[in-house]
PDB file of N, CA and C in Angstrom:
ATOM      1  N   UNK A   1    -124.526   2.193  56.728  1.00  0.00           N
ATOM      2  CA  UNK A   1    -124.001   3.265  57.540  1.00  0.00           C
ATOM      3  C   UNK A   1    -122.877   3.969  56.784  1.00  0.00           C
ATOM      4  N   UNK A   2    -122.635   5.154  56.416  1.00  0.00           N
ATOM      5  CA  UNK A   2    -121.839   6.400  55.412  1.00  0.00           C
ATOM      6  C   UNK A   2    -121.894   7.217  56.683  1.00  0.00           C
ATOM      7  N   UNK A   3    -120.361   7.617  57.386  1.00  0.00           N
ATOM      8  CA  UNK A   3    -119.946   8.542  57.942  1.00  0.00           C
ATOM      9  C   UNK A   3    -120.929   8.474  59.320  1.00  0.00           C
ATOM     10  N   UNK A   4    -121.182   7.398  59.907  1.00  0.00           N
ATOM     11  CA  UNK A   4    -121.946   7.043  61.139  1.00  0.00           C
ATOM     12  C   UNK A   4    -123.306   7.441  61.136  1.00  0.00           C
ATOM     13  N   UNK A   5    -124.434   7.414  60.015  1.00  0.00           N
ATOM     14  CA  UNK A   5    -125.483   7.943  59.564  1.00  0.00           C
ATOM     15  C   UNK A   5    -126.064   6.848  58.678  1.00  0.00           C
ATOM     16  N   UNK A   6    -127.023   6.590  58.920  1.00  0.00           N
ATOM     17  CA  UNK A   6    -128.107   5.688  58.321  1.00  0.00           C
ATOM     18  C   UNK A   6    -128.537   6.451  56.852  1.00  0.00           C
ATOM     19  N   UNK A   7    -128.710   5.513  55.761  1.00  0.00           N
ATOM     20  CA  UNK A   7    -129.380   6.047  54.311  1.00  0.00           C
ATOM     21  C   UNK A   7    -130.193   7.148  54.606  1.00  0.00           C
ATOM     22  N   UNK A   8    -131.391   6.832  55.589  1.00  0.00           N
ATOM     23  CA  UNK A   8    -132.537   7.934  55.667  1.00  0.00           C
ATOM     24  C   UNK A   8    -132.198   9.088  56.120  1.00  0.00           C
ATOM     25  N   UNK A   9    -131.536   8.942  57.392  1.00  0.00           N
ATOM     26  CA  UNK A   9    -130.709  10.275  58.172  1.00  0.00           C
ATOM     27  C   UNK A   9    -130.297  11.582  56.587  1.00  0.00           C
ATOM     28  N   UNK A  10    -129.425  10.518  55.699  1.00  0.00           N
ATOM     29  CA  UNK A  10    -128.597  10.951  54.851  1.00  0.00           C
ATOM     30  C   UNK A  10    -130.137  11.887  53.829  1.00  0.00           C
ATOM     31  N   UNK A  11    -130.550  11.302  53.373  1.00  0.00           N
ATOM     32  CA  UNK A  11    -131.429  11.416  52.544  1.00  0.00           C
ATOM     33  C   UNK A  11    -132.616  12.710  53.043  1.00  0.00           C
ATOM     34  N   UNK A  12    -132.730  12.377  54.446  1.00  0.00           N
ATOM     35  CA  UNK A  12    -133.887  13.534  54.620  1.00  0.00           C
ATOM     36  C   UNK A  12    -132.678  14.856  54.895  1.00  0.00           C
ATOM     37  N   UNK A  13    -131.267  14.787  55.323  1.00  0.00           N
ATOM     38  CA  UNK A  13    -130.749  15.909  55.549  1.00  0.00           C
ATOM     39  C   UNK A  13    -130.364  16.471  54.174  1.00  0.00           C
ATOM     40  N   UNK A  14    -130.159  15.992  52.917  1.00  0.00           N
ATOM     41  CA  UNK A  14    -129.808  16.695  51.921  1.00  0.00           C
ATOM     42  C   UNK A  14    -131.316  16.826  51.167  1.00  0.00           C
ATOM     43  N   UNK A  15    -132.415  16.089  51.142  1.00  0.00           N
ATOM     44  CA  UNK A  15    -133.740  16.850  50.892  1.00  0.00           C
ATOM     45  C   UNK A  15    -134.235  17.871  51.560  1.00  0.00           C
ATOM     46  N   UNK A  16    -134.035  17.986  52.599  1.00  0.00           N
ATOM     47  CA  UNK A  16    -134.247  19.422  53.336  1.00  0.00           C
ATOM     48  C   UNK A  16    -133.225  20.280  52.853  1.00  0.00           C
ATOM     49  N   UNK A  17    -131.873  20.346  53.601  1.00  0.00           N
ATOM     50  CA  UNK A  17    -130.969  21.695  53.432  1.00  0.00           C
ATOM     51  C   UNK A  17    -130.188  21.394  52.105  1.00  0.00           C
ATOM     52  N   UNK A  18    -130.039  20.455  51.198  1.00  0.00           N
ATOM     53  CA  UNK A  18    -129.028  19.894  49.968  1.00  0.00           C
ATOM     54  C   UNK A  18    -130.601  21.219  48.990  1.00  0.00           C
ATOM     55  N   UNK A  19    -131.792  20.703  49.161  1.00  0.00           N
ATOM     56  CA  UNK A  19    -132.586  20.969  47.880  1.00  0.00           C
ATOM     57  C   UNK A  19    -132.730  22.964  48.705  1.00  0.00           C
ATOM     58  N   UNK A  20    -132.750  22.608  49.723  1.00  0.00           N
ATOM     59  CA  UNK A  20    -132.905  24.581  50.004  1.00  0.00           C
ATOM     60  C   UNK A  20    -131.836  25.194  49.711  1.00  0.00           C
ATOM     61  N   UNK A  21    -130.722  24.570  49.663  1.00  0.00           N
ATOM     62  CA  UNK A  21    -129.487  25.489  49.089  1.00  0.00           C
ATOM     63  C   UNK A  21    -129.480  26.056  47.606  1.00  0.00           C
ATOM     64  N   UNK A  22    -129.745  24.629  46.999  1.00  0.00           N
ATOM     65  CA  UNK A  22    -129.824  24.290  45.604  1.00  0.00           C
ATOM     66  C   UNK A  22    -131.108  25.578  45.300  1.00  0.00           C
ATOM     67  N   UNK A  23    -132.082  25.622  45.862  1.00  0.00           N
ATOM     68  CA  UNK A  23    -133.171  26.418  45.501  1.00  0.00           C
ATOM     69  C   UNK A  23    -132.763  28.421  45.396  1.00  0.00           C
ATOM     70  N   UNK A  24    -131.468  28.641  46.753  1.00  0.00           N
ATOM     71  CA  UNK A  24    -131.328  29.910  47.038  1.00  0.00           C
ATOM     72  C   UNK A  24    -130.108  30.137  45.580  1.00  0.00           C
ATOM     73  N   UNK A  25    -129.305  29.058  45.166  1.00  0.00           N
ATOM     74  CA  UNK A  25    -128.142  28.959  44.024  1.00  0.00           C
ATOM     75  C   UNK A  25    -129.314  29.228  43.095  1.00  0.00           C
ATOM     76  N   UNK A  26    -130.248  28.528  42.415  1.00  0.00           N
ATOM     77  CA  UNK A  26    -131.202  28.974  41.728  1.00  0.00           C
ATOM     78  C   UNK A  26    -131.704  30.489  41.872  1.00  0.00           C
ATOM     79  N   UNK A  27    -132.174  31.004  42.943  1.00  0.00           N
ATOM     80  CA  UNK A  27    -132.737  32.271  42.895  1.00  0.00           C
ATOM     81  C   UNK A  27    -131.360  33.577  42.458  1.00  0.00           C
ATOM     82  N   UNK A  28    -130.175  32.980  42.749  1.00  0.00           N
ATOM     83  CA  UNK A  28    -128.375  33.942  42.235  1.00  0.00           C
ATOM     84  C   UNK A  28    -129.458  33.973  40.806  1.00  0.00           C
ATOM     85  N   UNK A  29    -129.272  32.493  40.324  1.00  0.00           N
ATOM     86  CA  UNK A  29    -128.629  32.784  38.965  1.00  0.00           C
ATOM     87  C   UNK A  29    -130.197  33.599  37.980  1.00  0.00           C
ATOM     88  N   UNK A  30    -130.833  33.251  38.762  1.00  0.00           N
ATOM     89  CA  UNK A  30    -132.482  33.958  37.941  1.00  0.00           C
ATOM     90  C   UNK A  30    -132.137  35.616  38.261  1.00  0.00           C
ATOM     91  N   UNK A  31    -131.792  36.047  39.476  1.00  0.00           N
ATOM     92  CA  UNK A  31    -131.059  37.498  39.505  1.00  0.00           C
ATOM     93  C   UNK A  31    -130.086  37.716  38.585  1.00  0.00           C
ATOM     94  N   UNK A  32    -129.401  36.815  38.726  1.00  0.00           N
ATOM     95  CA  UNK A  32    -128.300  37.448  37.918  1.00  0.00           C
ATOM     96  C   UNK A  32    -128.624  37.251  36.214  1.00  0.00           C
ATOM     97  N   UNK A  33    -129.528  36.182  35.877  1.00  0.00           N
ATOM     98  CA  UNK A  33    -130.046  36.592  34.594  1.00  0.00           C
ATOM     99  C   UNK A  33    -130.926  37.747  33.916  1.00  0.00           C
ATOM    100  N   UNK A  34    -131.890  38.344  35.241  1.00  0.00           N
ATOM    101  CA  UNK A  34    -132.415  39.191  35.379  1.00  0.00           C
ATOM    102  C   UNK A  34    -131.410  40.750  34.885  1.00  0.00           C
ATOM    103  N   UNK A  35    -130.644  41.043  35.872  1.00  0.00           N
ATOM    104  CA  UNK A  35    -129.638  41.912  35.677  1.00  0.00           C
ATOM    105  C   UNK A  35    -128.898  41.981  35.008  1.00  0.00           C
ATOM    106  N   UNK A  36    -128.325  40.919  33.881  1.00  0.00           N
ATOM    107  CA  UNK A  36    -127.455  41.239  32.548  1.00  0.00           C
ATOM    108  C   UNK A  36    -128.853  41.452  31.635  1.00  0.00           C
ATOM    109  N   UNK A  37    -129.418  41.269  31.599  1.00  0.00           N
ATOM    110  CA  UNK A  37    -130.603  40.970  30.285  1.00  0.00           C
ATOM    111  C   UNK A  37    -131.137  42.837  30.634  1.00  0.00           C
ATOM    112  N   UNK A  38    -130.970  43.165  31.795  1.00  0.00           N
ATOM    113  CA  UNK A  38    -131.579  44.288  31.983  1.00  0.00           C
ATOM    114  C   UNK A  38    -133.284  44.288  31.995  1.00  0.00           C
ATOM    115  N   UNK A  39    -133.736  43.476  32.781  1.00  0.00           N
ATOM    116  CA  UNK A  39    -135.139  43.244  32.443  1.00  0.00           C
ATOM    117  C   UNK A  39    -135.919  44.353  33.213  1.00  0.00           C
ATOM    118  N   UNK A  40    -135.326  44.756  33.818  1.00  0.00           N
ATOM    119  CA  UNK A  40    -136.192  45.738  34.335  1.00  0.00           C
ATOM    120  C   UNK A  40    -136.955  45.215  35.640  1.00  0.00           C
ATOM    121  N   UNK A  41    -138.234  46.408  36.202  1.00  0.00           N
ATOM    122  CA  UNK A  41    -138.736  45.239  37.536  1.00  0.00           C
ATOM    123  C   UNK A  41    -139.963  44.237  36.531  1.00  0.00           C
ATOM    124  N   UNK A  42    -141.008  44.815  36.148  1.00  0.00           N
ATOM    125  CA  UNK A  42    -141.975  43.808  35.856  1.00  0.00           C
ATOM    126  C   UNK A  42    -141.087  42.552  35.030  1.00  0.00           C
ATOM    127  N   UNK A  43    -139.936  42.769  34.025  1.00  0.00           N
ATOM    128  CA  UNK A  43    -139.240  41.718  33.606  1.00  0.00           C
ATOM    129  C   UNK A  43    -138.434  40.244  34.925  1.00  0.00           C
ATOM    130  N   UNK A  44    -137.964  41.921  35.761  1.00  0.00           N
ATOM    131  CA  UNK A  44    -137.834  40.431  36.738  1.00  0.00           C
ATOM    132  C   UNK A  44    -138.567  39.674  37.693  1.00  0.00           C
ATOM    133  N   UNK A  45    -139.675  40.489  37.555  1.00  0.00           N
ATOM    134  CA  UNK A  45    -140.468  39.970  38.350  1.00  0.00           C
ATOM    135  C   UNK A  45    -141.555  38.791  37.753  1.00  0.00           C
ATOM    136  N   UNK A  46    -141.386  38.840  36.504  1.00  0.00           N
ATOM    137  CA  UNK A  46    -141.947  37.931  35.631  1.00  0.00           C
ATOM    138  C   UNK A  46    -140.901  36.526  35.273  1.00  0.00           C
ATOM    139  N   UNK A  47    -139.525  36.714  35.380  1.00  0.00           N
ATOM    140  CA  UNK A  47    -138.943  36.011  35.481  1.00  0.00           C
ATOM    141  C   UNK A  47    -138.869  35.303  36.946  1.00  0.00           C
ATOM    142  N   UNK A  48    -139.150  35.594  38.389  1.00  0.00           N
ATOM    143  CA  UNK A  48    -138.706  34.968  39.162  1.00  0.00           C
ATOM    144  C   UNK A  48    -140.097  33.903  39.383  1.00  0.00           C
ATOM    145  N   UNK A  49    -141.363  34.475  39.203  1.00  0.00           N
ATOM    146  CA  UNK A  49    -142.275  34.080  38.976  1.00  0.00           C
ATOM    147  C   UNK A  49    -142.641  32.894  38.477  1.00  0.00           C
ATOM    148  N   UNK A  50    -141.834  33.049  36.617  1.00  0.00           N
ATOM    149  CA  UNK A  50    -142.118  31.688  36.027  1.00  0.00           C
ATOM    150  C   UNK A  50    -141.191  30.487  36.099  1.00  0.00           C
ATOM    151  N   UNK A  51    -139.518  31.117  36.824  1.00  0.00           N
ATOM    152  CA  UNK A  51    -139.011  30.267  36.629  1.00  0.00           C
ATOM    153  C   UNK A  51    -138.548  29.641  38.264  1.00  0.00           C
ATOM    154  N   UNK A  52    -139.570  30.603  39.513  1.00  0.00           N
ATOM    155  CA  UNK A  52    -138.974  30.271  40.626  1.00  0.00           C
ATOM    156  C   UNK A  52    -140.265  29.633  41.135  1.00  0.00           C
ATOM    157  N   UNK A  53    -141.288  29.832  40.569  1.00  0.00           N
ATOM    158  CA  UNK A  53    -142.659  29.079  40.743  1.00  0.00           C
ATOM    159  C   UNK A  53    -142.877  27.551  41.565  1.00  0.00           C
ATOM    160  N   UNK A  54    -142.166  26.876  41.067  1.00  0.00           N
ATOM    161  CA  UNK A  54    -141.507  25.786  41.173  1.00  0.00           C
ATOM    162  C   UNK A  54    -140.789  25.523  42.794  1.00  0.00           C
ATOM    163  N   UNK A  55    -140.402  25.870  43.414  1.00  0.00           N
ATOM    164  CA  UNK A  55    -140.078  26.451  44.354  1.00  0.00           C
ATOM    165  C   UNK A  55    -140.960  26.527  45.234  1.00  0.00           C
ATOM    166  N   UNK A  56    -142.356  26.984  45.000  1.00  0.00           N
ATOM    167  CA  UNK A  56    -142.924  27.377  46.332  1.00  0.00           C
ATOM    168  C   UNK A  56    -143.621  26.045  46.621  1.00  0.00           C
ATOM    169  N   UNK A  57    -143.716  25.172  45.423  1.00  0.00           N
ATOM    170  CA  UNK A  57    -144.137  23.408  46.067  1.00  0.00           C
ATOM    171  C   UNK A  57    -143.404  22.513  47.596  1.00  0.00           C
ATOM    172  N   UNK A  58    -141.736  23.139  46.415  1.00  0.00           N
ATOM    173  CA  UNK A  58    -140.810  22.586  47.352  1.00  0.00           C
ATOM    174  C   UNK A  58    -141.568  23.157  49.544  1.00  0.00           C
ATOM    175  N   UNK A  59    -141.077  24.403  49.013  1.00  0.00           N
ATOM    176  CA  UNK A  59    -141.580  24.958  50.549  1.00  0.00           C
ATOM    177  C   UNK A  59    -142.961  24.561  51.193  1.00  0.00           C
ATOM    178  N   UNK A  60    -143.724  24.981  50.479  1.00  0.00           N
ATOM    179  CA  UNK A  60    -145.021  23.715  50.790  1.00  0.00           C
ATOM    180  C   UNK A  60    -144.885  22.671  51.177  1.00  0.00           C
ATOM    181  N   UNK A  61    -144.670  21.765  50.494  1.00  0.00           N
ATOM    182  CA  UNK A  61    -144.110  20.637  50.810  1.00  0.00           C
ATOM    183  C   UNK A  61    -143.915  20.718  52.801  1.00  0.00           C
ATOM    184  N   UNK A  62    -142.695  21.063  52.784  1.00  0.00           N
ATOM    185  CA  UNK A  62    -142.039  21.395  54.044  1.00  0.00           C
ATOM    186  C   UNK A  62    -142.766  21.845  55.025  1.00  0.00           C
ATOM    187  N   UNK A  63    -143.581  22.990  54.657  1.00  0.00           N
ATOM    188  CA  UNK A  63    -144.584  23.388  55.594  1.00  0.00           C
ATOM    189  C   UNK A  63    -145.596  22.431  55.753  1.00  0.00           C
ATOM    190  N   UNK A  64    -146.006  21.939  54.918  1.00  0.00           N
ATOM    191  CA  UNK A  64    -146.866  20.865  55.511  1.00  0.00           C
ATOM    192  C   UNK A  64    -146.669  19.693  56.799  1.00  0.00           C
ATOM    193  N   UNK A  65    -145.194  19.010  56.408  1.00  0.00           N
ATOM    194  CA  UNK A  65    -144.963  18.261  57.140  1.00  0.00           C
ATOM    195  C   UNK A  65    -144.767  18.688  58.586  1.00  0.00           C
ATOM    196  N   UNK A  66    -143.893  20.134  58.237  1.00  0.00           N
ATOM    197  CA  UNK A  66    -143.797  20.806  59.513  1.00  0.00           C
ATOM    198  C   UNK A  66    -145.015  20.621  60.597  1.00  0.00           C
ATOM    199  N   UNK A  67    -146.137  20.925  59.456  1.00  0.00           N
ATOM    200  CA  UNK A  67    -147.727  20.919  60.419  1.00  0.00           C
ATOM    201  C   UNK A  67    -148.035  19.924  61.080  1.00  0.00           C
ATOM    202  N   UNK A  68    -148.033  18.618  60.530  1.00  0.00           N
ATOM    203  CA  UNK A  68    -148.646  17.699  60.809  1.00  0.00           C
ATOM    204  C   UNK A  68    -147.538  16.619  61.390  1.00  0.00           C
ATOM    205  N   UNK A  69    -146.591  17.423  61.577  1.00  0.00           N
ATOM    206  CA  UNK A  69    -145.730  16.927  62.971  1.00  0.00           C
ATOM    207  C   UNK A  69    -145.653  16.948  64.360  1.00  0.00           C
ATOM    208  N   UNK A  70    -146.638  18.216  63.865  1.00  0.00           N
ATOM    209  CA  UNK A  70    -146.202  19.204  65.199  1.00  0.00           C
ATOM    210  C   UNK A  70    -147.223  18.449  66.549  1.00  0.00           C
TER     211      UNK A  70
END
């Protein structure tokens, strides 16, 4: 028990909102690499693509469980 919360409590609340935060801090800094580099749109759009790709597992993920909770 950490702060009146069980390991799992702990664990599924920072895998949900700890990794979605972490994911939107990721999408700053791919903008903001986007916009000094001057990539332009197809540049950034090729950048959010290859490097935010990754990302749509995570949400998957989520949506799934969402489903088969319900």
């Amino acid at each position: 028990m950490i702060f009146g919360y069980t390991e799992e409590q702990l664990a599924s609340f920072f895998l949900t909102y700890g990794v979605a935060a972490f994911i939107l801090f990721m999408l700053f800094i791919i903008g903001h690499l986007a916009w000094e580099s001057k990539a332009g749109r197809f540049g950034t759009f090729v950048l959010f693509l290859g490097l935010g790709l990754g990302f749509v597992g995570f949400l998957a993920k989520f949506i799934i469980q969402w489903w088969f909770q319900r």
